[in-house]
Structures are given as C-alpha cells and as structure tokens.
PDB file of N, CA and C in Angstrom:
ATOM      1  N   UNK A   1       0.854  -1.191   0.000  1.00  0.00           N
ATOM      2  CA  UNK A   1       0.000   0.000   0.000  1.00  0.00           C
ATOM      3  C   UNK A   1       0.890   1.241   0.000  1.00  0.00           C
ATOM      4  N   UNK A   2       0.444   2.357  -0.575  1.00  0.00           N
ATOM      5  CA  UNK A   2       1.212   3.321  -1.029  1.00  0.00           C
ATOM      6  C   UNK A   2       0.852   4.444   0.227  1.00  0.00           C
ATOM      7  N   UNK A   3       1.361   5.505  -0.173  1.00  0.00           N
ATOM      8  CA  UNK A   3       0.936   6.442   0.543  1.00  0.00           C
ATOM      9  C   UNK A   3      -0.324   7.088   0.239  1.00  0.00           C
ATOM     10  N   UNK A   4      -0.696   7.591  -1.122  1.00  0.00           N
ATOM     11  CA  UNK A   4      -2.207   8.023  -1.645  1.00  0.00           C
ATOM     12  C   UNK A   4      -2.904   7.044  -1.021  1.00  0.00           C
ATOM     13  N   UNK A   5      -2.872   5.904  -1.257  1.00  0.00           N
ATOM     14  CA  UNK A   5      -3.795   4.679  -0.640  1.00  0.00           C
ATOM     15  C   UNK A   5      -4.196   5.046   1.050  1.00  0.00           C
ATOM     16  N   UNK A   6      -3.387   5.507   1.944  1.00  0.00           N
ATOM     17  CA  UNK A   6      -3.216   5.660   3.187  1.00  0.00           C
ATOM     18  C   UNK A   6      -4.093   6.913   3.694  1.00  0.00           C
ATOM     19  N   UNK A   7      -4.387   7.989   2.424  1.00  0.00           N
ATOM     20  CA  UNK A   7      -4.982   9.202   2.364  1.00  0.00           C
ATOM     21  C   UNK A   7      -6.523   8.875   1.822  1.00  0.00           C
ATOM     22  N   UNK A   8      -7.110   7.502   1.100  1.00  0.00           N
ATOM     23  CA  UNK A   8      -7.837   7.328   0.960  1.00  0.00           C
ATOM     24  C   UNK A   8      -9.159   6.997   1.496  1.00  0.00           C
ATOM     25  N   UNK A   9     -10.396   7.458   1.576  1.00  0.00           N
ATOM     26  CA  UNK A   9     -11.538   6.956   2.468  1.00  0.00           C
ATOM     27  C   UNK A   9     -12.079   6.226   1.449  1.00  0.00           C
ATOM     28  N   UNK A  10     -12.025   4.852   2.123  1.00  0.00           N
ATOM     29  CA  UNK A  10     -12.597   4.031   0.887  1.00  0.00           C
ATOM     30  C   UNK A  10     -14.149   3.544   1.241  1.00  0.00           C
ATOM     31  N   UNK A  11     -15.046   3.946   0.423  1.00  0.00           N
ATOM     32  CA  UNK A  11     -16.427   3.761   0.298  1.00  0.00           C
ATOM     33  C   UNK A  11     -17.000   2.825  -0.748  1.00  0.00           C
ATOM     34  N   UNK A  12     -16.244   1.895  -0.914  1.00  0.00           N
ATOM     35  CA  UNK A  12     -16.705   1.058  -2.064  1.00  0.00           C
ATOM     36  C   UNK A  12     -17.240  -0.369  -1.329  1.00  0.00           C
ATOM     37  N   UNK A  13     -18.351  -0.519  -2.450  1.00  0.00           N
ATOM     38  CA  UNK A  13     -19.327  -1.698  -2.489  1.00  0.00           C
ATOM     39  C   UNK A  13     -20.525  -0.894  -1.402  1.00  0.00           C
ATOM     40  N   UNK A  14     -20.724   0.522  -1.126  1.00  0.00           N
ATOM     41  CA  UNK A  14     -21.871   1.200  -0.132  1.00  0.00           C
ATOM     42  C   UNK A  14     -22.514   1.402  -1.089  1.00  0.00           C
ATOM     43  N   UNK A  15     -23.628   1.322  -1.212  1.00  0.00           N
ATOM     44  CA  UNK A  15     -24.950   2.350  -1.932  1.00  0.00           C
ATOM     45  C   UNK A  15     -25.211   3.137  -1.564  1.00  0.00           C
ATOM     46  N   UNK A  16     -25.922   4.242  -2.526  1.00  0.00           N
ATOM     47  CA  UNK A  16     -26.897   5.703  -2.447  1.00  0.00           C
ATOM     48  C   UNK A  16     -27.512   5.462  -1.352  1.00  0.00           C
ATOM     49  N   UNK A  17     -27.524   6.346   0.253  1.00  0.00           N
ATOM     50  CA  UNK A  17     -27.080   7.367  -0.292  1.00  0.00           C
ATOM     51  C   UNK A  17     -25.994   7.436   0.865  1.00  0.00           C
ATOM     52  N   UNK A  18     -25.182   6.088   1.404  1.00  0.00           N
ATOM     53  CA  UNK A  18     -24.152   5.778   2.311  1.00  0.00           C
ATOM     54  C   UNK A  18     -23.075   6.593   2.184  1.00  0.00           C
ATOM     55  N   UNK A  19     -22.309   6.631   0.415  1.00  0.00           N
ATOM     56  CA  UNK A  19     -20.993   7.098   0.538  1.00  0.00           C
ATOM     57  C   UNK A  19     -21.552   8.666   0.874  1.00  0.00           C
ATOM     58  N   UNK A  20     -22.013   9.473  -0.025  1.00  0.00           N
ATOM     59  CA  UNK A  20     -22.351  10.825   0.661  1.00  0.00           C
ATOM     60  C   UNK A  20     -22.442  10.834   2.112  1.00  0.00           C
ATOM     61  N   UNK A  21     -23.289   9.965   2.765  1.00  0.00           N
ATOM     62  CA  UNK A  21     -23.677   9.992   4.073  1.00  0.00           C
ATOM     63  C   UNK A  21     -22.274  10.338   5.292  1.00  0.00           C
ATOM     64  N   UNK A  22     -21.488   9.009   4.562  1.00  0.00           N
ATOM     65  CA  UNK A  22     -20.242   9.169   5.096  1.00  0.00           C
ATOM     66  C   UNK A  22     -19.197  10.066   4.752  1.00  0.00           C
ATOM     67  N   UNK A  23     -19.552  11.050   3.713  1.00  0.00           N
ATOM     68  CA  UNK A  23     -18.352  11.753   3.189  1.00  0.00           C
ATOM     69  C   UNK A  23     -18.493  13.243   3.716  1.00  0.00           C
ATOM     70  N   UNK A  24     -20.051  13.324   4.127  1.00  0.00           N
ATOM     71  CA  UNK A  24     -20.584  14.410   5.351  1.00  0.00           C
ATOM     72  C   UNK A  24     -19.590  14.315   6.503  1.00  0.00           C
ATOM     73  N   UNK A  25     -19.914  13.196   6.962  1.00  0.00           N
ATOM     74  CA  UNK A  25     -19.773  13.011   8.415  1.00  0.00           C
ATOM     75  C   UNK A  25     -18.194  13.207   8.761  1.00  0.00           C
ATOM     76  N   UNK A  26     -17.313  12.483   7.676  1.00  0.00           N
ATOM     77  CA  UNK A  26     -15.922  12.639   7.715  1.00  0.00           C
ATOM     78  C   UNK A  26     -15.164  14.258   7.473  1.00  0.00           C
ATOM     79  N   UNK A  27     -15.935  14.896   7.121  1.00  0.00           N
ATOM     80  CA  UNK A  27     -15.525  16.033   6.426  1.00  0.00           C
ATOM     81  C   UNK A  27     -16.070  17.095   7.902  1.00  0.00           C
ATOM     82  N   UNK A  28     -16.941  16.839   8.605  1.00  0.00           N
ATOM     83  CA  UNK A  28     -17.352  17.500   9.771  1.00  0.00           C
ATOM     84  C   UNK A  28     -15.871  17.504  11.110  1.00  0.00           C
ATOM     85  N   UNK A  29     -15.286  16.261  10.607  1.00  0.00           N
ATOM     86  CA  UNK A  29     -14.692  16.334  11.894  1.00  0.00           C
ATOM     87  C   UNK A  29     -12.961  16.795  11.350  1.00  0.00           C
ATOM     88  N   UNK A  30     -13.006  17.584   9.925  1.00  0.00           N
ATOM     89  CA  UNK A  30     -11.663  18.076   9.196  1.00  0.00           C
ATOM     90  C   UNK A  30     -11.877  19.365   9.483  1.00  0.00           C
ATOM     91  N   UNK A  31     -10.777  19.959   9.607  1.00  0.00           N
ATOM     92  CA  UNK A  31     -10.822  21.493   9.534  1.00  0.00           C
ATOM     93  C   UNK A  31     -10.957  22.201   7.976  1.00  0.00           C
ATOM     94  N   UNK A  32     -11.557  23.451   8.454  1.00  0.00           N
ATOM     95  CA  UNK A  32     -11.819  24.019   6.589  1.00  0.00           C
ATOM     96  C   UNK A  32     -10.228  23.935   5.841  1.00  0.00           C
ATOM     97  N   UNK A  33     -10.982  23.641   4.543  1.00  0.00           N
ATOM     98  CA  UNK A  33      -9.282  23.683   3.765  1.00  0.00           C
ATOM     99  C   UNK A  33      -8.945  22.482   3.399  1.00  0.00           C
ATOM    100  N   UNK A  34      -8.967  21.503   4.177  1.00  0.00           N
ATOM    101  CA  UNK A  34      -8.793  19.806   4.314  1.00  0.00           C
ATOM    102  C   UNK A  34      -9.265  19.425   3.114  1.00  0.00           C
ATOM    103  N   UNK A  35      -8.387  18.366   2.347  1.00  0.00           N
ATOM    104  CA  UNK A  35      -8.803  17.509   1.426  1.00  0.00           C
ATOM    105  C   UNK A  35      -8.997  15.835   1.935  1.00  0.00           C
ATOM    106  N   UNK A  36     -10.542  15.670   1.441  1.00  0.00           N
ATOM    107  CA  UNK A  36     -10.999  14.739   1.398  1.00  0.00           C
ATOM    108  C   UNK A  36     -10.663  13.270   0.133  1.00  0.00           C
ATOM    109  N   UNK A  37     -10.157  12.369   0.379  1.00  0.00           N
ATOM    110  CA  UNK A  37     -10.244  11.921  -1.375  1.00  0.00           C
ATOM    111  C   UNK A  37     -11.023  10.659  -0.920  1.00  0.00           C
ATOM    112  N   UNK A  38     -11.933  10.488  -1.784  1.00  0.00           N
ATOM    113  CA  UNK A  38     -12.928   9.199  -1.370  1.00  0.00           C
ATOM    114  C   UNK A  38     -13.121   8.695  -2.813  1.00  0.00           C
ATOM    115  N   UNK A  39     -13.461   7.205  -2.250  1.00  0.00           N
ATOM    116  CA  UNK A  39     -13.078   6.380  -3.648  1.00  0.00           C
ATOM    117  C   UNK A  39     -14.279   5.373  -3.361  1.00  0.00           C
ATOM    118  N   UNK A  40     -15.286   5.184  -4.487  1.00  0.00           N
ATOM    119  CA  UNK A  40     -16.433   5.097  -4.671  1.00  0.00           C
ATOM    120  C   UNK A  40     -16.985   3.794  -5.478  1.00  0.00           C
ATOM    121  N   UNK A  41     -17.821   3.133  -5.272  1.00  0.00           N
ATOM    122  CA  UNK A  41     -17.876   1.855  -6.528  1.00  0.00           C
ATOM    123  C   UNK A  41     -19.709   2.269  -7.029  1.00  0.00           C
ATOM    124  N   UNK A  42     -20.426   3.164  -6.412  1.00  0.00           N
ATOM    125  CA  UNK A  42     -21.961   3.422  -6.639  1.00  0.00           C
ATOM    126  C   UNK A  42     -21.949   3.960  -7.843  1.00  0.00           C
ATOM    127  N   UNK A  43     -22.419   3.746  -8.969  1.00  0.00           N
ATOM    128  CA  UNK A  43     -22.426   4.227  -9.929  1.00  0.00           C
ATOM    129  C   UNK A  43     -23.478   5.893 -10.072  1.00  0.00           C
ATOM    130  N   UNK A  44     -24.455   6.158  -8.855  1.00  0.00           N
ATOM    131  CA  UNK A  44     -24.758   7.391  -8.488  1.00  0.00           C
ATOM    132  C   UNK A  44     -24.139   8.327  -8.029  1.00  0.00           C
ATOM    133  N   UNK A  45     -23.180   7.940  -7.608  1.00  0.00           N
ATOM    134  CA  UNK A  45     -21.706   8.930  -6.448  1.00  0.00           C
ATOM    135  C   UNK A  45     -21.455   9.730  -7.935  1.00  0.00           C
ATOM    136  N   UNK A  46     -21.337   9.475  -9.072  1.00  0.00           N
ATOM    137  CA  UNK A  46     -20.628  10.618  -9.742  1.00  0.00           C
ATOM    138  C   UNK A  46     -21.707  11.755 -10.351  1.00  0.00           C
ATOM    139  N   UNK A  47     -23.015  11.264  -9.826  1.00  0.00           N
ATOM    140  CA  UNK A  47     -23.446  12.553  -9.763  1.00  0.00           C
ATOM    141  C   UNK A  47     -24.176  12.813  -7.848  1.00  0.00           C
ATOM    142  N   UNK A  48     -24.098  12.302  -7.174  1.00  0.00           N
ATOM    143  CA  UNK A  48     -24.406  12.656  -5.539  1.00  0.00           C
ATOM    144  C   UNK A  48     -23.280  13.878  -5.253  1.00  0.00           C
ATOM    145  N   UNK A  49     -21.993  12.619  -5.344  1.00  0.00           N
ATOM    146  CA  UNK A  49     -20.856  14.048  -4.847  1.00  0.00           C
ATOM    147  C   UNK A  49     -20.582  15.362  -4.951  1.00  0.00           C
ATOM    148  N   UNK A  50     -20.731  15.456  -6.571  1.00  0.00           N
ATOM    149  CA  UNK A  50     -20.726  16.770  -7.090  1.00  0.00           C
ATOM    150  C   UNK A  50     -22.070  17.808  -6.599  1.00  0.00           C
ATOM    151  N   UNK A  51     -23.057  17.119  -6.447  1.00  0.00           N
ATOM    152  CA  UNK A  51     -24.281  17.614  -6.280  1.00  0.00           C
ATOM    153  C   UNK A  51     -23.850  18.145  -4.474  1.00  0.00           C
ATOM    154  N   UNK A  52     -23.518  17.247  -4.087  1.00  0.00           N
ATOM    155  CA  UNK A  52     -23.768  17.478  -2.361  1.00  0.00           C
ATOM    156  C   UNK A  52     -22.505  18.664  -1.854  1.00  0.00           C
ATOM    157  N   UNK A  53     -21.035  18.323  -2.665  1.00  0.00           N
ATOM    158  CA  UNK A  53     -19.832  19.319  -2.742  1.00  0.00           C
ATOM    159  C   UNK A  53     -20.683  20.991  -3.142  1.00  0.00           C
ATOM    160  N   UNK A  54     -21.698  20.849  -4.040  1.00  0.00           N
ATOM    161  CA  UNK A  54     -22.061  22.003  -4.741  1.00  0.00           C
ATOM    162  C   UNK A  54     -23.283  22.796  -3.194  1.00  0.00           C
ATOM    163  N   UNK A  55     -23.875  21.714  -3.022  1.00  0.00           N
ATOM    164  CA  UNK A  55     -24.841  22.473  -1.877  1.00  0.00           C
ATOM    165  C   UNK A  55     -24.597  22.745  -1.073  1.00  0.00           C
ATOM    166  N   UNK A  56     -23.107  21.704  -0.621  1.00  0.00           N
ATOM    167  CA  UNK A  56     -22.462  22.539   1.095  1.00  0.00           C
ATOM    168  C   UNK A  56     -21.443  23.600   0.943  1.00  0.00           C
ATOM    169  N   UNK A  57     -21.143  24.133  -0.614  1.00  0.00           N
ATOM    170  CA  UNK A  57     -20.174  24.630  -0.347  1.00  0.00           C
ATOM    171  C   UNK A  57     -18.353  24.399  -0.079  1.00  0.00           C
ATOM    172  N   UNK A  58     -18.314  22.847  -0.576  1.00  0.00           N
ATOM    173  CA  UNK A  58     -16.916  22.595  -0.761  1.00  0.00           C
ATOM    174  C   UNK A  58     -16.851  22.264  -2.343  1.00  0.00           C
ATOM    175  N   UNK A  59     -15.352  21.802  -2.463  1.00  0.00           N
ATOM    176  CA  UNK A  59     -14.952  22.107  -3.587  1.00  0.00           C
ATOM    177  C   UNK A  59     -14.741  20.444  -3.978  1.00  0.00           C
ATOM    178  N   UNK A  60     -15.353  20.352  -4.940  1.00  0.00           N
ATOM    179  CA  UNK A  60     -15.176  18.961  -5.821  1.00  0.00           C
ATOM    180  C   UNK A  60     -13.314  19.671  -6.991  1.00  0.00           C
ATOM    181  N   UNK A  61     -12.418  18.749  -6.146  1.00  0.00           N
ATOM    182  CA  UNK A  61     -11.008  19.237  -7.130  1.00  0.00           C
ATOM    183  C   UNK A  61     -10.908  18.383  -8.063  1.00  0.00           C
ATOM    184  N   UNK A  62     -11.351  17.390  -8.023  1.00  0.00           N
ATOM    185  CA  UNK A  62     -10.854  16.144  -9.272  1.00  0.00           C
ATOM    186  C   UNK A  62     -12.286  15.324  -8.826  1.00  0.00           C
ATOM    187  N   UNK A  63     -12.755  14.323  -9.977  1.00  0.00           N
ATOM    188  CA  UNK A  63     -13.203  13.174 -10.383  1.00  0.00           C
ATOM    189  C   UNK A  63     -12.818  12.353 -11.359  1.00  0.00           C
ATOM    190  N   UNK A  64     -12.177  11.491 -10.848  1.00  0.00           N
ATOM    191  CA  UNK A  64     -11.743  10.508 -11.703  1.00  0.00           C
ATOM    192  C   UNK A  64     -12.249   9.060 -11.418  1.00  0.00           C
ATOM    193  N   UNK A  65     -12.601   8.758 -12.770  1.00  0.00           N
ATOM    194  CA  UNK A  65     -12.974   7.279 -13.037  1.00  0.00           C
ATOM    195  C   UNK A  65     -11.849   6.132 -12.643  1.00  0.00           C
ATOM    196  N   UNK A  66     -12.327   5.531 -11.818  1.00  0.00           N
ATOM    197  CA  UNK A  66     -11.091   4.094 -11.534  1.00  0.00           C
ATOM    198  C   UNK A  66     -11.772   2.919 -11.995  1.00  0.00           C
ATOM    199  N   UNK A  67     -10.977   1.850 -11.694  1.00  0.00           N
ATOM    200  CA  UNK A  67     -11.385   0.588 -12.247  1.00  0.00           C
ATOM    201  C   UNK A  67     -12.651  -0.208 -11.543  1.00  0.00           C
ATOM    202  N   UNK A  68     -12.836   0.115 -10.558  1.00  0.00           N
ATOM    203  CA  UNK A  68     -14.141  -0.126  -9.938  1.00  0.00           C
ATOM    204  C   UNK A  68     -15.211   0.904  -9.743  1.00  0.00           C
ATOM    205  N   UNK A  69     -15.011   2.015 -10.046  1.00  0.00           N
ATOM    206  CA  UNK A  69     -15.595   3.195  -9.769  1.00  0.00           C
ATOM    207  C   UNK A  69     -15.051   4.569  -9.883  1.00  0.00           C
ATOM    208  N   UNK A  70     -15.234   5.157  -8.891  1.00  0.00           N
ATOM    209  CA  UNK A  70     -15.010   6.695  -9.168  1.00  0.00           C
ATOM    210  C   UNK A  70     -14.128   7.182  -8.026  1.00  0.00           C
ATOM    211  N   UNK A  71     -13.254   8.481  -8.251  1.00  0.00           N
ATOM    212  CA  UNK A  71     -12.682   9.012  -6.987  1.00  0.00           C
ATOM    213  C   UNK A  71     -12.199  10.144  -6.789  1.00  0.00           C
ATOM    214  N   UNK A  72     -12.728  10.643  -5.802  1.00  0.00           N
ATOM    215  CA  UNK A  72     -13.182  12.141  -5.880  1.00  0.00           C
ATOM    216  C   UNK A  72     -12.063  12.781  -4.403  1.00  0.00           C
ATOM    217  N   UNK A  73     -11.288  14.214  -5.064  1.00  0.00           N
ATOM    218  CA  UNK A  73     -10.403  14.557  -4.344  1.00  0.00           C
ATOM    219  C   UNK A  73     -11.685  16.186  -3.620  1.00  0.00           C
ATOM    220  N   UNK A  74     -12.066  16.508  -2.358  1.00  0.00           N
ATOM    221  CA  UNK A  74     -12.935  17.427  -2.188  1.00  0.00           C
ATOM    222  C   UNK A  74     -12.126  18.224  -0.757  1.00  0.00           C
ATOM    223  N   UNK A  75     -11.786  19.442  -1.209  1.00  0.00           N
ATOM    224  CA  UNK A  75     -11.387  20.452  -0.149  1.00  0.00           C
ATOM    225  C   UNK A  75     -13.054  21.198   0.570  1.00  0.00           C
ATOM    226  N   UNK A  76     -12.792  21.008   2.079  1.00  0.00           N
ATOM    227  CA  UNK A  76     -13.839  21.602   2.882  1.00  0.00           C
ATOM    228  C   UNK A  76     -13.879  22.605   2.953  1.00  0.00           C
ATOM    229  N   UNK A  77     -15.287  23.138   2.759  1.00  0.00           N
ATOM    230  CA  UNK A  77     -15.498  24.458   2.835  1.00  0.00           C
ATOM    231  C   UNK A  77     -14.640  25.056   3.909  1.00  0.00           C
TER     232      UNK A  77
END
C-alpha cells in the first residue's frame, strides 16, 4: 500500500445514499481547507458528490474514473 492509498476513504461496495452519508460526516470532523479523497464503486456517487460538494459549499477538485468506480479529491469548505 502506497501512501495516496493511506490518504484514501474508501467507500466502495456502499450504496446511495451511504458514501455521501459518510463523506458528510468525515468532512465534519476536518478542519476548513482539508482535502478529502474518497473512492467510490456506486455508480450514483458521480453525480451525488458533485451535487452534495455544490450544496455545502466545498470544492469537488478532481473526479476521476477508476477501475471499480469513481474518486473524488474534495477540499472543505
């Protein structure tokens, strides 16, 4: 395991609307500024995240497609 790997919140094999659920909750207990990178297998997460980054006010920095899913780098409001 690498180091990115070590920075990763891995949310794969959760359904709508778990990984959001959890990507709230993790991001509550970061200080503003903090990057989040969460890595996703729901095929809804690539449009939840962006949607939920857009309503709270943090920043969706990257989405990228991986081999099981999706993975999203998000600085807190």
């Amino acid at each position: 395991m690498n180091s990115l790997d070590d920075k990763v919140y891995d949310l794969r094999g959760l359904k709508c609307p778990l990984p959001v659920l959890k990507t709230e909750k993790r991001l509550r207990s970061m200080p503003s500024g903090a990057i989040l990178t969460v890595e996703t297998s729901d095929p809804l997460a690539i449009i939840d995240v962006p949607h939920f980054c857009n309503e709270n006010g943090h920043t969706l920095l990257s989405s990228d497609k991986t081999d099981g899913g999706h993975r999203f780098a998000i600085r807190k409001a």
